[in-house]
PDB file of N, CA and C in Angstrom:
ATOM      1  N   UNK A   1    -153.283  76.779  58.451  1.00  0.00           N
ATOM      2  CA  UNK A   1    -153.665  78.021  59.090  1.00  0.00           C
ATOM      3  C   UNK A   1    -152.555  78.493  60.032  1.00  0.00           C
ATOM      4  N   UNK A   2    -152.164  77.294  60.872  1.00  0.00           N
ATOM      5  CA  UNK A   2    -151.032  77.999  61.987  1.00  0.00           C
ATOM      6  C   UNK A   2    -149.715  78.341  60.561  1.00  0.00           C
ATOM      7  N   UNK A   3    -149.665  78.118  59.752  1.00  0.00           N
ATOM      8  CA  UNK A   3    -148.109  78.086  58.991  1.00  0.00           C
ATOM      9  C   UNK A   3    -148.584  79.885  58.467  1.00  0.00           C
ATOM     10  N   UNK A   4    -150.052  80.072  58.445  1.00  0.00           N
ATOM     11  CA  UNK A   4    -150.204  81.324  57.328  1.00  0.00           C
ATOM     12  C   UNK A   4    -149.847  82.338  58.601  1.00  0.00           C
ATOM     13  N   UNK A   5    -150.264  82.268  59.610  1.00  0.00           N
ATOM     14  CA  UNK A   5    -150.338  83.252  60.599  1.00  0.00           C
ATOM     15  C   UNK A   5    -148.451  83.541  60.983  1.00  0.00           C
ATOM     16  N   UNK A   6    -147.741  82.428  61.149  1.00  0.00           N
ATOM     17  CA  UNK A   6    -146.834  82.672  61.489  1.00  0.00           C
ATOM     18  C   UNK A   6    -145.922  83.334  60.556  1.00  0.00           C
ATOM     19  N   UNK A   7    -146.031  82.961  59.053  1.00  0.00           N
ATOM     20  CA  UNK A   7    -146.330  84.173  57.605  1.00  0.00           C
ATOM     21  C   UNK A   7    -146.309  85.761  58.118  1.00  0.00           C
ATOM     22  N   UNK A   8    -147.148  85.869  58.256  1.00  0.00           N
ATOM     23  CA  UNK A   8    -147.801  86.752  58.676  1.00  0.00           C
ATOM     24  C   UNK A   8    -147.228  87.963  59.609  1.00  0.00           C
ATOM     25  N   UNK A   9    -146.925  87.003  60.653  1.00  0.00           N
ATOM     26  CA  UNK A   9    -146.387  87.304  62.342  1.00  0.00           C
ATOM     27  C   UNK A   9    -144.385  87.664  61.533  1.00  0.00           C
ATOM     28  N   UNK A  10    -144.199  87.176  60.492  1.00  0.00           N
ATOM     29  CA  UNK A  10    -142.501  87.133  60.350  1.00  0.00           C
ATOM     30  C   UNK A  10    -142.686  88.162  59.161  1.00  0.00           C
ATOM     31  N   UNK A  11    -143.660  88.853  58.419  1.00  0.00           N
ATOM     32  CA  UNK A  11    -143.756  89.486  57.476  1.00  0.00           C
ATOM     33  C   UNK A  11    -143.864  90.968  58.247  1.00  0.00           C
ATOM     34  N   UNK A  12    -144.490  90.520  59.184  1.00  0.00           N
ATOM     35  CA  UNK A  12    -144.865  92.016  60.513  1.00  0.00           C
ATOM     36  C   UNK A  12    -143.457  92.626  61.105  1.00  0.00           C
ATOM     37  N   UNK A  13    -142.433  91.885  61.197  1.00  0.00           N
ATOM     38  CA  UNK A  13    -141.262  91.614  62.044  1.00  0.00           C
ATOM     39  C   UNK A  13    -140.224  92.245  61.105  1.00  0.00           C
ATOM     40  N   UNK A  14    -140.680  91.864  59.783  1.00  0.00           N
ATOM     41  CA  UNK A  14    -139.756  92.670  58.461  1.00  0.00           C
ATOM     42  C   UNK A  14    -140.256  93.844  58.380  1.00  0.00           C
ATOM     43  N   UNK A  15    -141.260  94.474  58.421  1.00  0.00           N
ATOM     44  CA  UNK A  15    -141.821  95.551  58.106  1.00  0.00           C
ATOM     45  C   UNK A  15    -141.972  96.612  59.492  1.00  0.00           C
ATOM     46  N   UNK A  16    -142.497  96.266  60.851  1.00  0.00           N
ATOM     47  CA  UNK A  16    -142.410  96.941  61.590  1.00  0.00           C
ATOM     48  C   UNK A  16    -141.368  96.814  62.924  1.00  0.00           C
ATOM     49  N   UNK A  17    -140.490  97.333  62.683  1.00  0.00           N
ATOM     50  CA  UNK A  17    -139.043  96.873  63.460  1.00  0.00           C
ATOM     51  C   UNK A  17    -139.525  97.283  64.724  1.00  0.00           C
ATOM     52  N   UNK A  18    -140.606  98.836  65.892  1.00  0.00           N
ATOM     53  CA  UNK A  18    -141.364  98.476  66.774  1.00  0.00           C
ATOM     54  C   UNK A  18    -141.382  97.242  67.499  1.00  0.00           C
ATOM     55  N   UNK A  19    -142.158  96.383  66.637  1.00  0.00           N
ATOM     56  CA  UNK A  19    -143.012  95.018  67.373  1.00  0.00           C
ATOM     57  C   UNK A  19    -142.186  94.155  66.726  1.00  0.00           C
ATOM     58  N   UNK A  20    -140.920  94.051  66.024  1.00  0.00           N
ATOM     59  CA  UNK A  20    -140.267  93.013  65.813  1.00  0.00           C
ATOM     60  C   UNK A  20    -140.327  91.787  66.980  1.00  0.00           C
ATOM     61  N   UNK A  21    -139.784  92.134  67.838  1.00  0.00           N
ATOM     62  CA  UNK A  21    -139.331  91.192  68.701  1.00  0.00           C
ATOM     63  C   UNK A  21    -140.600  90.271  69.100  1.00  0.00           C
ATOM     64  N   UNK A  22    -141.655  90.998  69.124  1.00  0.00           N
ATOM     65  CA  UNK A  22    -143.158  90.386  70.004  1.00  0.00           C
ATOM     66  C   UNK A  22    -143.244  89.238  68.437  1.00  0.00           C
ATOM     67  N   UNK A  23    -143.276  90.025  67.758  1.00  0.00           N
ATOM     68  CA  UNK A  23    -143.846  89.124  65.871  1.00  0.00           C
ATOM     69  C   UNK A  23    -142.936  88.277  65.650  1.00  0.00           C
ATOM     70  N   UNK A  24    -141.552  88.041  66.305  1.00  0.00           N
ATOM     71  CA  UNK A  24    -141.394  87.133  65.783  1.00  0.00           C
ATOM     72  C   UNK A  24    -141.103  86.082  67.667  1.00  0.00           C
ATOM     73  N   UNK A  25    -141.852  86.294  68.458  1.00  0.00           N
ATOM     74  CA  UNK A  25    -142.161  85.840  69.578  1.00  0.00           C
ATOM     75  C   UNK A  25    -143.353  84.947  68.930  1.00  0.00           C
ATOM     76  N   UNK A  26    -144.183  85.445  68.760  1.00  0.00           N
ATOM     77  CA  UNK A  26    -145.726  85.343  67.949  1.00  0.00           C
ATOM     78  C   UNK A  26    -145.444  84.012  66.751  1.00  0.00           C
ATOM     79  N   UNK A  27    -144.797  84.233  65.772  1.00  0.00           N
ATOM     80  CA  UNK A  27    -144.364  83.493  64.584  1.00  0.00           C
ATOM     81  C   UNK A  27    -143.763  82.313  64.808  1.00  0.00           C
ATOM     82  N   UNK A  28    -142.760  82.402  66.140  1.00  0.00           N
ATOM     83  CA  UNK A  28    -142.102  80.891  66.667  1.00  0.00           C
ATOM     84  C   UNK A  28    -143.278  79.992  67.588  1.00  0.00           C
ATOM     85  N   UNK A  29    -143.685  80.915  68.604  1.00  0.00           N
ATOM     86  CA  UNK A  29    -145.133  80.054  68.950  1.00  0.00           C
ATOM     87  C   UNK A  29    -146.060  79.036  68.285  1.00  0.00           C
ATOM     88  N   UNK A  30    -146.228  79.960  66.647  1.00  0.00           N
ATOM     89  CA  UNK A  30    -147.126  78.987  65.676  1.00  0.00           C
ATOM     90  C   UNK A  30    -145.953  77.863  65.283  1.00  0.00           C
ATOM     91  N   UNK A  31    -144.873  78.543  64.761  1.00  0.00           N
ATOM     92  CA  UNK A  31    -144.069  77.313  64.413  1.00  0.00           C
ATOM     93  C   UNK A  31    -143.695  76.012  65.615  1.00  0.00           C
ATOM     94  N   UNK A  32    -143.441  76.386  66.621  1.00  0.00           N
ATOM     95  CA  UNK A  32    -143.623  75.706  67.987  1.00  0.00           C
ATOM     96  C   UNK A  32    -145.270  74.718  67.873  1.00  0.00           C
ATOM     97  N   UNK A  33    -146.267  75.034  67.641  1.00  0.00           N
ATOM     98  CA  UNK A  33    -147.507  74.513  67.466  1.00  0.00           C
ATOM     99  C   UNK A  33    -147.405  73.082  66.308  1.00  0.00           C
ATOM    100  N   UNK A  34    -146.764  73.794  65.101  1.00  0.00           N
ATOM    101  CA  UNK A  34    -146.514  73.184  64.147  1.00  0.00           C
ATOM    102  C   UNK A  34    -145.741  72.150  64.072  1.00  0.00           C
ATOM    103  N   UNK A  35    -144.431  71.852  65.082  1.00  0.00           N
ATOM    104  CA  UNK A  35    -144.023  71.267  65.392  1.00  0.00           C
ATOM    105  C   UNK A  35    -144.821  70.155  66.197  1.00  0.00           C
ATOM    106  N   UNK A  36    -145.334  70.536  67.181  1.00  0.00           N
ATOM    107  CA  UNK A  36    -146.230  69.427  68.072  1.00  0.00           C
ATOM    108  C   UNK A  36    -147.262  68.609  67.083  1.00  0.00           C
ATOM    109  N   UNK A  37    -147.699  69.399  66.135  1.00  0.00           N
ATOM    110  CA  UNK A  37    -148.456  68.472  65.352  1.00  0.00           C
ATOM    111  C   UNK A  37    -148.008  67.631  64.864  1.00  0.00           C
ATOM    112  N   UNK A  38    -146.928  68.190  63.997  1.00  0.00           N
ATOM    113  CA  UNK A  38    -145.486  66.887  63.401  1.00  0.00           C
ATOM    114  C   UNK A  38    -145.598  65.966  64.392  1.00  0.00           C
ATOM    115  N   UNK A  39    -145.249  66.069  65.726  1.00  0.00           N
ATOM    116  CA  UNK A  39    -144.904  65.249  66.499  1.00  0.00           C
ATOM    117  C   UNK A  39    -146.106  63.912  66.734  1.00  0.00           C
ATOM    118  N   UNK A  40    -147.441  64.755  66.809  1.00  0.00           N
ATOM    119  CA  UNK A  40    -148.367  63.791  67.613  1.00  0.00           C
ATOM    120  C   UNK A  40    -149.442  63.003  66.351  1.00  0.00           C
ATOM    121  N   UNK A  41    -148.651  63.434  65.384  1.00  0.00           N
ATOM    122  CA  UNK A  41    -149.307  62.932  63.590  1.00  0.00           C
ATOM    123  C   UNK A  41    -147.578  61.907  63.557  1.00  0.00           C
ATOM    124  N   UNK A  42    -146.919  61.684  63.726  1.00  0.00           N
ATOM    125  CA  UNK A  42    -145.807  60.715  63.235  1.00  0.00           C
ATOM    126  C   UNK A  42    -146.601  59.450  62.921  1.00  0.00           C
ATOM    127  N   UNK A  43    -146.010  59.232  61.740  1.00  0.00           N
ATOM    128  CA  UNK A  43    -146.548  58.088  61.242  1.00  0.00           C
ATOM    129  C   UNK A  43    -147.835  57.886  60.734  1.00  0.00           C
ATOM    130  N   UNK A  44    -148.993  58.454  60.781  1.00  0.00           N
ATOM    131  CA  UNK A  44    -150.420  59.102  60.455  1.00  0.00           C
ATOM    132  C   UNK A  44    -150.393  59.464  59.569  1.00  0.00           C
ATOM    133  N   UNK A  45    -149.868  59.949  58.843  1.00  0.00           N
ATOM    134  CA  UNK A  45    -149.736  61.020  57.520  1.00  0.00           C
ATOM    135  C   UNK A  45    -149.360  60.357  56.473  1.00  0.00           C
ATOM    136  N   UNK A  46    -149.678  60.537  55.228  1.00  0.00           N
ATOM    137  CA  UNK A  46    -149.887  60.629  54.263  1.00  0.00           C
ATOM    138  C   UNK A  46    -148.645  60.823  54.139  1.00  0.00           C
ATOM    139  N   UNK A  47    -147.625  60.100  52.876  1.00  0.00           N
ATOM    140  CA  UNK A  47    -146.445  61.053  52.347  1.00  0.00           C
ATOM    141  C   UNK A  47    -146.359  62.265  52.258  1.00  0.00           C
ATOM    142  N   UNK A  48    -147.627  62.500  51.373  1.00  0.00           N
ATOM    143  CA  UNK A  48    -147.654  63.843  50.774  1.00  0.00           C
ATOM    144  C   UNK A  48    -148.150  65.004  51.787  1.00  0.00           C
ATOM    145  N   UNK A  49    -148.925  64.828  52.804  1.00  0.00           N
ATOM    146  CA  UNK A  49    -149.295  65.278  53.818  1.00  0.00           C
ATOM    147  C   UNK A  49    -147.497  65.474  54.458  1.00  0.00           C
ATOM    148  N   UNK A  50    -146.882  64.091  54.812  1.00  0.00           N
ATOM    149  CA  UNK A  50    -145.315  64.680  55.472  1.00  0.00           C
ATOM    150  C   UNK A  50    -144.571  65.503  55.138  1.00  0.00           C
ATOM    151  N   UNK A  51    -144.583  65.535  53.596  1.00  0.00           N
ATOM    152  CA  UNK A  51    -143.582  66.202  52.695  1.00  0.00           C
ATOM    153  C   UNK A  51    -144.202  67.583  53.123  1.00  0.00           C
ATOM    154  N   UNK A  52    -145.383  68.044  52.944  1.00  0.00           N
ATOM    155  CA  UNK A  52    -145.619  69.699  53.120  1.00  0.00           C
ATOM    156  C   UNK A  52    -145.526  69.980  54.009  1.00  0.00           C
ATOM    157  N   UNK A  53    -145.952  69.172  55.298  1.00  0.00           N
ATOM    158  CA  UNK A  53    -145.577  69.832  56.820  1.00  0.00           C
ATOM    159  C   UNK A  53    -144.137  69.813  56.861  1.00  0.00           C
ATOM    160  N   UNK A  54    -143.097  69.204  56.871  1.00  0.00           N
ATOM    161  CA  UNK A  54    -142.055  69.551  56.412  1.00  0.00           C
ATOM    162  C   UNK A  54    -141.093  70.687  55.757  1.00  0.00           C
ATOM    163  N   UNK A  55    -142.030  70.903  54.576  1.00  0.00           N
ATOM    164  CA  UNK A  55    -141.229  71.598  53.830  1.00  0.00           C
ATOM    165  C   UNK A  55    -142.012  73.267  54.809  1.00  0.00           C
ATOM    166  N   UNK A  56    -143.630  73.038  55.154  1.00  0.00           N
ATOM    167  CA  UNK A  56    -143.697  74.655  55.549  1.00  0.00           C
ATOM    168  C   UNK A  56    -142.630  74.793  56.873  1.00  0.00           C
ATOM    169  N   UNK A  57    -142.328  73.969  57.920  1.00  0.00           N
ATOM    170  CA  UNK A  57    -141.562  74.200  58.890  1.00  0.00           C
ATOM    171  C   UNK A  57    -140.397  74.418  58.371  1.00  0.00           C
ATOM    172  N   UNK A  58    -139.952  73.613  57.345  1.00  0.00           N
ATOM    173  CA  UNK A  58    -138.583  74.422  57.272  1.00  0.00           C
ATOM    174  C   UNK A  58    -138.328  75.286  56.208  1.00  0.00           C
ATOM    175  N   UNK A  59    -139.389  76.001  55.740  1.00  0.00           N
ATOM    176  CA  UNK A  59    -139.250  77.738  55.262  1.00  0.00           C
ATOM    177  C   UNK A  59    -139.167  78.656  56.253  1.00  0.00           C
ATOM    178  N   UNK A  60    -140.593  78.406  57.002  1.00  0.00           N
ATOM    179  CA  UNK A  60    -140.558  78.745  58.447  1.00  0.00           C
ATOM    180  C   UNK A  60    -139.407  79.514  59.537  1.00  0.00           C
ATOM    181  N   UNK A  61    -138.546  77.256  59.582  1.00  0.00           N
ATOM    182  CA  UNK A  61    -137.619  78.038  60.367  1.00  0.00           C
ATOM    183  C   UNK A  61    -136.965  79.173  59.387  1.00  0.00           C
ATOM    184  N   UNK A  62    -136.109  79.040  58.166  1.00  0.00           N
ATOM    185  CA  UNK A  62    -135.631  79.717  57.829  1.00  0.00           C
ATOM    186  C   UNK A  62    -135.577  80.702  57.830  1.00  0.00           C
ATOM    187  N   UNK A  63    -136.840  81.029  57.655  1.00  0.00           N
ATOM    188  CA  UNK A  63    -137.242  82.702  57.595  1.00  0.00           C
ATOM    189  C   UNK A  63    -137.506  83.361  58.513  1.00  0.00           C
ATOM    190  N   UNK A  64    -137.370  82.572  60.307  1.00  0.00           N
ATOM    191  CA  UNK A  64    -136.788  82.582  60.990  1.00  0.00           C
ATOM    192  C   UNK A  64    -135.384  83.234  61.560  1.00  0.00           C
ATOM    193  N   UNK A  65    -134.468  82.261  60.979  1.00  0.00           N
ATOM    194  CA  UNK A  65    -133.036  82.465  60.777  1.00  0.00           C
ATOM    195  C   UNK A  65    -132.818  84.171  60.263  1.00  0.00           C
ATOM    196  N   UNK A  66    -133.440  84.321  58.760  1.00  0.00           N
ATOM    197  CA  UNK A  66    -133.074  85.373  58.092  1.00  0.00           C
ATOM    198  C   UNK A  66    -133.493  86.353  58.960  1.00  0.00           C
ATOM    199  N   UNK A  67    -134.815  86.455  59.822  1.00  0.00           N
ATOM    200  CA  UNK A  67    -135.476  87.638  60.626  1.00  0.00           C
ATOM    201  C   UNK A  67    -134.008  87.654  61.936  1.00  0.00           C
ATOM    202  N   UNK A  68    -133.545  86.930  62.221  1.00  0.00           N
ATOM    203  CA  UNK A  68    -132.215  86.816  63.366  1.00  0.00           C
ATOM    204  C   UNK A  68    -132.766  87.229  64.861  1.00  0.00           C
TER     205      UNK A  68
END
């Protein structure tokens, strides 16, 4: 849920240049969230559970990066 919103929040940021800055304020917050979970799940998880939190944070950041 936090990975769809921040989706969401970076799709807003492409489309309404306005509220860019707040959406992708908004989008790092969730990814920021997402991170802490990584953090306080280490070792807890499931491979396959690691591998996707993983891989959504680092589309995430990326798409991140690309928003600049």
């Amino acid at each position: 849920m936090l990975a769809q919103t921040a989706s969401v929040y970076l799709q807003d940021a492409s489309t309404r240049l306005e509220r860019r800055a707040e959406s992708l304020e908004l989008a790092r917050m969730h990814i920021d969230l997402l991170v802490v979970l990584q953090r306080k799940t280490a070792g807890n998880l499931e491979p396959g559970e690691k591998a996707l939190l993983d891989d959504v944070l680092y589309q995430l950041r990326m798409a991140i990066v690309e928003q600049g």
